[in-house]
PDB file of N, CA and C in Angstrom:
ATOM      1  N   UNK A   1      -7.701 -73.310 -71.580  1.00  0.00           N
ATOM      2  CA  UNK A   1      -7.073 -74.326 -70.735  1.00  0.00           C
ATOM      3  C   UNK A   1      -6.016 -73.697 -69.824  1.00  0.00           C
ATOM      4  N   UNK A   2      -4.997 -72.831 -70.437  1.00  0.00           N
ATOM      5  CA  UNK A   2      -4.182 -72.157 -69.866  1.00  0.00           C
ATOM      6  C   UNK A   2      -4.500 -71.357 -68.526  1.00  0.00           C
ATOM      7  N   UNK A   3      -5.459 -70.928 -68.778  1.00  0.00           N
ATOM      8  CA  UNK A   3      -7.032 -69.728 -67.729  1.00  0.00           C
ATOM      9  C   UNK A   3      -6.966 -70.673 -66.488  1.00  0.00           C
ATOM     10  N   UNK A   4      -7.548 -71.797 -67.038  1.00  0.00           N
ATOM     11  CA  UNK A   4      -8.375 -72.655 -66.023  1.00  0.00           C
ATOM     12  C   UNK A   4      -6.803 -73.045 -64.949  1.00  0.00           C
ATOM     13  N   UNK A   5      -5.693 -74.094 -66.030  1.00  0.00           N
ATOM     14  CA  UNK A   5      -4.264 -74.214 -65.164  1.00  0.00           C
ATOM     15  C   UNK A   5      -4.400 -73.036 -63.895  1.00  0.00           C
ATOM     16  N   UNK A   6      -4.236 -71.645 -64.367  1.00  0.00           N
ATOM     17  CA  UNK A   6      -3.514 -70.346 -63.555  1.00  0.00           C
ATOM     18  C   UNK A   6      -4.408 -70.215 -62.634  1.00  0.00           C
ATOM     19  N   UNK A   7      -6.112 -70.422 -62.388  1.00  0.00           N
ATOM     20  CA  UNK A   7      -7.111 -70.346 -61.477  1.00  0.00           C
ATOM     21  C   UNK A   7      -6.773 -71.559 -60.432  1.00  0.00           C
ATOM     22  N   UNK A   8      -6.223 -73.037 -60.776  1.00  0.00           N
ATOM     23  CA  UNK A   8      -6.001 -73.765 -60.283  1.00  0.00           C
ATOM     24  C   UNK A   8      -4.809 -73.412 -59.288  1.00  0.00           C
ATOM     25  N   UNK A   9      -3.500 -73.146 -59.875  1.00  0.00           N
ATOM     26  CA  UNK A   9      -2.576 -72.389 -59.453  1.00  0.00           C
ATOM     27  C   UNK A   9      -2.352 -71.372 -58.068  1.00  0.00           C
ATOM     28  N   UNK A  10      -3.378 -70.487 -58.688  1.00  0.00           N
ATOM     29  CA  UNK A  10      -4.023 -69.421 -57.566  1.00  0.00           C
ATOM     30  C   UNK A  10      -4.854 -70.283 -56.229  1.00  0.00           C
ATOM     31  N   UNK A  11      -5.360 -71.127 -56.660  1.00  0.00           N
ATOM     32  CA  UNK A  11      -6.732 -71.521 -55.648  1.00  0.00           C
ATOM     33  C   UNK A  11      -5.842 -72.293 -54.625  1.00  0.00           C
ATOM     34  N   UNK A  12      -4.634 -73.596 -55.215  1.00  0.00           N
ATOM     35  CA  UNK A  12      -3.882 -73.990 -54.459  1.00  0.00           C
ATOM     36  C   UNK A  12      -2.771 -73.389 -53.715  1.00  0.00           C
ATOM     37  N   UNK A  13      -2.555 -71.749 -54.183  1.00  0.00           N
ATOM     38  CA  UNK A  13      -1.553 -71.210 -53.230  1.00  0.00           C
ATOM     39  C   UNK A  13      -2.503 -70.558 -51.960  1.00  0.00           C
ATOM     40  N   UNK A  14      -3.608 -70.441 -52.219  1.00  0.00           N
ATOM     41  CA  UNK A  14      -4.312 -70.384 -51.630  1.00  0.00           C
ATOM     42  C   UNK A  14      -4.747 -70.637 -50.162  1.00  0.00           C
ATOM     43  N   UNK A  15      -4.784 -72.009 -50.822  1.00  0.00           N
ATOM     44  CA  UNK A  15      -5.895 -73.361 -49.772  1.00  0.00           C
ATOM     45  C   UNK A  15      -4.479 -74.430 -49.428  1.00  0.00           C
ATOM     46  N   UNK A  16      -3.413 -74.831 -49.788  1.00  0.00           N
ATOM     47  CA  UNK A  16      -2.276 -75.677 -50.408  1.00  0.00           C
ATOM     48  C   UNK A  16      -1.246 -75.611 -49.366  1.00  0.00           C
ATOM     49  N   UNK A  17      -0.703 -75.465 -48.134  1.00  0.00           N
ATOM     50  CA  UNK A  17       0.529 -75.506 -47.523  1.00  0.00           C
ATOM     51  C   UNK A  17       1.586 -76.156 -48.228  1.00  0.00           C
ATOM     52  N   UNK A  18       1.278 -77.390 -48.761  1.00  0.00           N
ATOM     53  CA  UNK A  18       2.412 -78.053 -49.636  1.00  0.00           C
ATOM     54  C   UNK A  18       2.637 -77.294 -50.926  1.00  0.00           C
ATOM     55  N   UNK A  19       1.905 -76.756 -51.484  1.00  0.00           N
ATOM     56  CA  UNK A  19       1.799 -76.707 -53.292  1.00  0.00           C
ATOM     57  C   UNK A  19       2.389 -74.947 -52.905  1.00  0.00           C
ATOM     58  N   UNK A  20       1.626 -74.523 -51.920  1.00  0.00           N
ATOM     59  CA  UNK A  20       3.005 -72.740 -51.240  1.00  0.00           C
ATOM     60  C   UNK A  20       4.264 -73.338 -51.049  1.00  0.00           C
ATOM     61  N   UNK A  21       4.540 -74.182 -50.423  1.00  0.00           N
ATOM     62  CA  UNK A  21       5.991 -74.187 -50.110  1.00  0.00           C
ATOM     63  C   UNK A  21       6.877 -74.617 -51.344  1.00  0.00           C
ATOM     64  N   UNK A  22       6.172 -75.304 -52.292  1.00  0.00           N
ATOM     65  CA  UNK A  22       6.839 -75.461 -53.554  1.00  0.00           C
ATOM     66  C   UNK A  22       7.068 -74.680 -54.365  1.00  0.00           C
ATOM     67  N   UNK A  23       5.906 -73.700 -54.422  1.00  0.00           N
ATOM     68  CA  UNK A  23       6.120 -72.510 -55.152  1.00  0.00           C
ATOM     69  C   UNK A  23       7.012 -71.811 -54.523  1.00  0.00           C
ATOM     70  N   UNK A  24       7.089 -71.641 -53.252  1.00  0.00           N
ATOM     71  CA  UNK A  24       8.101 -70.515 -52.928  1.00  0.00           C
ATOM     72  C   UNK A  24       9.783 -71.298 -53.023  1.00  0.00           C
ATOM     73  N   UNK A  25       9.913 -72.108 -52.624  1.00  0.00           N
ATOM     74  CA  UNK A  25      11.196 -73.296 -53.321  1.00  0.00           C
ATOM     75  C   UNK A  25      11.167 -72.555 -54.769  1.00  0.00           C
ATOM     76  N   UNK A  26      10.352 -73.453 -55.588  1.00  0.00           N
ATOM     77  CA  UNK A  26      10.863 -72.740 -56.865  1.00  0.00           C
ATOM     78  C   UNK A  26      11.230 -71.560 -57.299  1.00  0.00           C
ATOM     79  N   UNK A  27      10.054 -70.534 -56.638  1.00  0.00           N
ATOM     80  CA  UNK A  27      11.003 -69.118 -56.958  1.00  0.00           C
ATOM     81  C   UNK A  27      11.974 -68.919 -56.668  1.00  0.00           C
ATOM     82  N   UNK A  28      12.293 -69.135 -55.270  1.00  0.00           N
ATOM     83  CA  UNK A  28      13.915 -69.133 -54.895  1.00  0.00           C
ATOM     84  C   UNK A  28      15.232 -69.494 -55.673  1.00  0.00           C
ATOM     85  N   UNK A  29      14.331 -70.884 -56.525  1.00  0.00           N
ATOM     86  CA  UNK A  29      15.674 -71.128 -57.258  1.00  0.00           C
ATOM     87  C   UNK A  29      15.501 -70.585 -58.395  1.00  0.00           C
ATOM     88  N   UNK A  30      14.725 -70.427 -59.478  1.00  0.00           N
ATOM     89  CA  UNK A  30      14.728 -69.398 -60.068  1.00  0.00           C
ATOM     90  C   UNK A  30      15.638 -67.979 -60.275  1.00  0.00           C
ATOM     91  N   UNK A  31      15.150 -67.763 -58.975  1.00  0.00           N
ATOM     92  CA  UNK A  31      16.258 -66.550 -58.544  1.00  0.00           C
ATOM     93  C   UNK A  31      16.982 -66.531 -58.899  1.00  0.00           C
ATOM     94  N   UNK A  32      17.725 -67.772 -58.061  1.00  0.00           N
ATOM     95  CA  UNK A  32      19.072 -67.785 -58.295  1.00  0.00           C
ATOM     96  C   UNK A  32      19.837 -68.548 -59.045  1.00  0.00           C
ATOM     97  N   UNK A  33      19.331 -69.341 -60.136  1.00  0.00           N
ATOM     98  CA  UNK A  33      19.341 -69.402 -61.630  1.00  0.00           C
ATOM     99  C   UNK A  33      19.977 -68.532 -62.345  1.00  0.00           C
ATOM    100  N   UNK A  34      18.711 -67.563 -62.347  1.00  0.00           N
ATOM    101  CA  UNK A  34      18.827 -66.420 -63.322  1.00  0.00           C
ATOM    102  C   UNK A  34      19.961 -65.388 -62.655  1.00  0.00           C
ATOM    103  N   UNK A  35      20.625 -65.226 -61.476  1.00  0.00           N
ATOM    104  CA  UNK A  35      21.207 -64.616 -60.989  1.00  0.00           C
ATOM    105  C   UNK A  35      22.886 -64.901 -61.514  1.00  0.00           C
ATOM    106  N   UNK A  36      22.640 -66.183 -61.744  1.00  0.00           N
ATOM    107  CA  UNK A  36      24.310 -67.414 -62.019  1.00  0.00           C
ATOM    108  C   UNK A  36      23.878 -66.768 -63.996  1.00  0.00           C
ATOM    109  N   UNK A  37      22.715 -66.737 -64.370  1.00  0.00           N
ATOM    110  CA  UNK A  37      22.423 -66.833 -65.980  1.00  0.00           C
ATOM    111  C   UNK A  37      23.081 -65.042 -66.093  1.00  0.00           C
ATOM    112  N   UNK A  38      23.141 -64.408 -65.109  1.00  0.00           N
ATOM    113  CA  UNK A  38      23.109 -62.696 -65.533  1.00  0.00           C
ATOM    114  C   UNK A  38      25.026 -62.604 -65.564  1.00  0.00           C
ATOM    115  N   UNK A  39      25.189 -63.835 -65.395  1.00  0.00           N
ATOM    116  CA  UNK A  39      26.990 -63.321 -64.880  1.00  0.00           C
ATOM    117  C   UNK A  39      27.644 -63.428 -66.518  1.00  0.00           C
ATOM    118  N   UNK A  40      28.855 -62.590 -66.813  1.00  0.00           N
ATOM    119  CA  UNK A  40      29.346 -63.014 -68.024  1.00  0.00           C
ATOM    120  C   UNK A  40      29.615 -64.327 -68.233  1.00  0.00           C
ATOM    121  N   UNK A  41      30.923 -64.818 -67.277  1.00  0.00           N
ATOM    122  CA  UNK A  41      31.426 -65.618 -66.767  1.00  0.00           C
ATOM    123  C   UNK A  41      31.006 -66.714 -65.664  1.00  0.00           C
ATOM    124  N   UNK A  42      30.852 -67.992 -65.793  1.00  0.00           N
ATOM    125  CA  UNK A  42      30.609 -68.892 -64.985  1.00  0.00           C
ATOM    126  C   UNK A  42      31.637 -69.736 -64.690  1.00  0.00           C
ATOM    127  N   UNK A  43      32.189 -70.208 -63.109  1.00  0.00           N
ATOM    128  CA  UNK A  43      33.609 -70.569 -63.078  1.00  0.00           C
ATOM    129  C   UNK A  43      32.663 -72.267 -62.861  1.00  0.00           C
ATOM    130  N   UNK A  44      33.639 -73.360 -63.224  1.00  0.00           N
ATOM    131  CA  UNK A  44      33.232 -74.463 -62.942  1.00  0.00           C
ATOM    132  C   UNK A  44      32.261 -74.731 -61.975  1.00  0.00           C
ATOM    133  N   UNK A  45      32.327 -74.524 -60.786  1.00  0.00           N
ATOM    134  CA  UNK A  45      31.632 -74.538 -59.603  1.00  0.00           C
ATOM    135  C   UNK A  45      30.339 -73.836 -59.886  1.00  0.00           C
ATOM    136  N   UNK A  46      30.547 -72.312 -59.996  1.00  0.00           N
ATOM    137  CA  UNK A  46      29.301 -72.051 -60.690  1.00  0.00           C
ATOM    138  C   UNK A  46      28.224 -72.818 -61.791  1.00  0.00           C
ATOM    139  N   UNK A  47      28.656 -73.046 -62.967  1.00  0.00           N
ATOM    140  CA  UNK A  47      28.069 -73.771 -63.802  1.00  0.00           C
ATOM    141  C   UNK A  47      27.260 -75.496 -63.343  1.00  0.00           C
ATOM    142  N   UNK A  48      28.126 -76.012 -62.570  1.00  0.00           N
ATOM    143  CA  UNK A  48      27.688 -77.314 -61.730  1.00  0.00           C
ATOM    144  C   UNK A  48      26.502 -76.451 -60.553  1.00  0.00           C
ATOM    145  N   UNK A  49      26.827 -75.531 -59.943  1.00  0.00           N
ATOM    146  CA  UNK A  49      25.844 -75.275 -59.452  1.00  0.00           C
ATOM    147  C   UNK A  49      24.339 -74.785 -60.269  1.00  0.00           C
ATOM    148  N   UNK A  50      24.454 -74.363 -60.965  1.00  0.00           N
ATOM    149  CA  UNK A  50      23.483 -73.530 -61.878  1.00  0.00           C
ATOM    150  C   UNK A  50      22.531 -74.723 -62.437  1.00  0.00           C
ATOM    151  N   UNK A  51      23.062 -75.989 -63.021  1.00  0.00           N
ATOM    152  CA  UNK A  51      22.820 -77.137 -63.249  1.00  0.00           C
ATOM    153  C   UNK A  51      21.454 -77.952 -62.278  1.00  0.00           C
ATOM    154  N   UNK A  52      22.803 -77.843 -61.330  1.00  0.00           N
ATOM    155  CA  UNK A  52      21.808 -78.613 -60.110  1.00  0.00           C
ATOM    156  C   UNK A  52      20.643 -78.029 -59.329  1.00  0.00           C
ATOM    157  N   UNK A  53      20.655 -76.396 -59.528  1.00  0.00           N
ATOM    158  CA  UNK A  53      19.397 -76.190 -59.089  1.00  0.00           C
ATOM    159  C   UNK A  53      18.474 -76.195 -60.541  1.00  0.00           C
ATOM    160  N   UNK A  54      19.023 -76.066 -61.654  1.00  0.00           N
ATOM    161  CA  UNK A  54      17.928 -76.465 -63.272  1.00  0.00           C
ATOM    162  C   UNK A  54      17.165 -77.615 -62.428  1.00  0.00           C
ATOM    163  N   UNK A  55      17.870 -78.744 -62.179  1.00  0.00           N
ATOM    164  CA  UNK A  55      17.191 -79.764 -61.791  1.00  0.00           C
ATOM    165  C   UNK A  55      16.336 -79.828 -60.747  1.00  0.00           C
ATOM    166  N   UNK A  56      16.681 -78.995 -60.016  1.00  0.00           N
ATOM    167  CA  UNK A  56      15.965 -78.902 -58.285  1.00  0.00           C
ATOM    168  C   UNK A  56      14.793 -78.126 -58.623  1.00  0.00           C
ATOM    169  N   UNK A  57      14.541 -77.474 -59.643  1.00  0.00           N
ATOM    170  CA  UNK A  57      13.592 -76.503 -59.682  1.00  0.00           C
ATOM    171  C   UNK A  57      13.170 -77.169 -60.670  1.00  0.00           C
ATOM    172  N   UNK A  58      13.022 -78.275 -61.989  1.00  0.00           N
ATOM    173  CA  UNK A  58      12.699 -78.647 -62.532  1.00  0.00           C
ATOM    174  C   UNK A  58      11.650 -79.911 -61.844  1.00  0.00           C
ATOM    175  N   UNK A  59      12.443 -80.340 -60.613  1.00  0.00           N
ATOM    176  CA  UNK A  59      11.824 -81.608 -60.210  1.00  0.00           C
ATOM    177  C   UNK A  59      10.318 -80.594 -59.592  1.00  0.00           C
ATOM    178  N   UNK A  60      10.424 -79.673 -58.815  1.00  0.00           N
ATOM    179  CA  UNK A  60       9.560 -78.856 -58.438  1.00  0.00           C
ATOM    180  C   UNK A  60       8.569 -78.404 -58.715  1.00  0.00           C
ATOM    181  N   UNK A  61       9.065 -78.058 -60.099  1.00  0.00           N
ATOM    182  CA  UNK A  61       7.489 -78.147 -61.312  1.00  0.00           C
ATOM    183  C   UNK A  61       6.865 -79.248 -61.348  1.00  0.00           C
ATOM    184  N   UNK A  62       7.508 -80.117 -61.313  1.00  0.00           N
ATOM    185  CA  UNK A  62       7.219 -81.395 -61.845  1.00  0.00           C
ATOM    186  C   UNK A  62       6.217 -81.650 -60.680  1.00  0.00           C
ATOM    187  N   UNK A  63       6.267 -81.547 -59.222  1.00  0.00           N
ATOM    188  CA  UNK A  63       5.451 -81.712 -58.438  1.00  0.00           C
ATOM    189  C   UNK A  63       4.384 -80.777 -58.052  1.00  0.00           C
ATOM    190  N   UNK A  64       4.637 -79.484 -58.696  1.00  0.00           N
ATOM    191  CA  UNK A  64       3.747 -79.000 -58.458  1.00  0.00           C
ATOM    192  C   UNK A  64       2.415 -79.413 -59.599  1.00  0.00           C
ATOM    193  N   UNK A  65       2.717 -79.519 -60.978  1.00  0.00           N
ATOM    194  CA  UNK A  65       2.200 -80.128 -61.908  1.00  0.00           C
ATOM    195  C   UNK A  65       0.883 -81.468 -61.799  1.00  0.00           C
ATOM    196  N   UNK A  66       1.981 -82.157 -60.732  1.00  0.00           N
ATOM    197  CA  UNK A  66       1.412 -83.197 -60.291  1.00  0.00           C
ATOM    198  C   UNK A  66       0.383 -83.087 -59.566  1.00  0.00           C
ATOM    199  N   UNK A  67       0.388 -82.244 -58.438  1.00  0.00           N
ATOM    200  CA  UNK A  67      -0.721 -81.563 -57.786  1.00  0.00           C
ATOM    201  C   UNK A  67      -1.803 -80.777 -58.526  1.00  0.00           C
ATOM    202  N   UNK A  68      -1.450 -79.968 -59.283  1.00  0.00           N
ATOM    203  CA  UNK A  68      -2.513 -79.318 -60.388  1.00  0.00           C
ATOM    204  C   UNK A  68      -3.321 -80.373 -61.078  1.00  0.00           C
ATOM    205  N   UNK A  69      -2.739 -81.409 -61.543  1.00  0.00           N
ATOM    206  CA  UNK A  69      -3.417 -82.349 -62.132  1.00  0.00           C
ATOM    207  C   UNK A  69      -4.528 -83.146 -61.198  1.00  0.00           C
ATOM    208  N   UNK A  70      -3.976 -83.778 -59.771  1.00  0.00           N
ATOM    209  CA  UNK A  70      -4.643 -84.409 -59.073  1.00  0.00           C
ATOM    210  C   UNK A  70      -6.183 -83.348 -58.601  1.00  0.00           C
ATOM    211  N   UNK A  71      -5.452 -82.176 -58.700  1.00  0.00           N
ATOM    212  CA  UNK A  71      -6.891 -81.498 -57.670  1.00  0.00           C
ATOM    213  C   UNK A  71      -8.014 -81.411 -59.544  1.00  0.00           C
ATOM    214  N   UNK A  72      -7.666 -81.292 -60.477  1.00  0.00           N
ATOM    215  CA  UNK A  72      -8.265 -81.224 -61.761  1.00  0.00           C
ATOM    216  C   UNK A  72      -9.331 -82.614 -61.312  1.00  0.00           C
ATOM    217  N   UNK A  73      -8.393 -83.662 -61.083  1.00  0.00           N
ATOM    218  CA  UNK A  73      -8.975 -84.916 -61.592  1.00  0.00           C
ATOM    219  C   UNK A  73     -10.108 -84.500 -60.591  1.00  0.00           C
ATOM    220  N   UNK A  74      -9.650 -85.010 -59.144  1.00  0.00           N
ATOM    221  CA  UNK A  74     -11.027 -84.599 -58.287  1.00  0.00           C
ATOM    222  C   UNK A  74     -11.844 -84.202 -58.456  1.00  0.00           C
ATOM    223  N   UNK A  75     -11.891 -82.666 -59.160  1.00  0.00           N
ATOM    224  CA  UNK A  75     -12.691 -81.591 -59.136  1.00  0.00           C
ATOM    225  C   UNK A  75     -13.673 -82.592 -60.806  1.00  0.00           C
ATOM    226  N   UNK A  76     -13.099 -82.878 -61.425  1.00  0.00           N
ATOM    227  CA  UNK A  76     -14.269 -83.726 -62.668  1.00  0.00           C
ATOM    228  C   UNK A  76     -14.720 -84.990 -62.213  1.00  0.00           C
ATOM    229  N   UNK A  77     -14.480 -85.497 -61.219  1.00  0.00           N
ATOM    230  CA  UNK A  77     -15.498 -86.505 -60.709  1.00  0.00           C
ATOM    231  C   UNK A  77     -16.078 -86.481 -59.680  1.00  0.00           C
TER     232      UNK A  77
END
């Protein structure tokens, strides 16, 4: 199942203008996530920021997800 997800994945960065630009959004925040996650120290501001892109990049999955699913459904009927 996992196989099939990552072929889906691939095919829509592909063929996908929307489902690329999400992916590349998400990596971005990712990035810079993990960039705020590498610091010892996080000052308030930091931490509220670090937060709000969890969420920004969470909602992101969430749509890209959504898209993986829709082109699934298609593709079985």
């Amino acid at each position: 199942m996992e196989q099939y997800q990552e072929e889906i994945k691939a095919h829509l960065m592909a063929t996908d203008e929307e489902f690329r630009r999400l992916a590349t959004k998400h990596s971005e925040y990712k990035k810079r996530v993990e960039e705020l996650e590498s610091r010892p120290h996080l000052s308030d501001e930091d931490h509220m920021e670090e937060v709000r892109l969890k969420k920004i990049k969470l909602h992101l999955k969430d749509q890209m997800l959504e898209m993986i699913s829709r082109y699934r459904t298609q593709q079985t009927v």
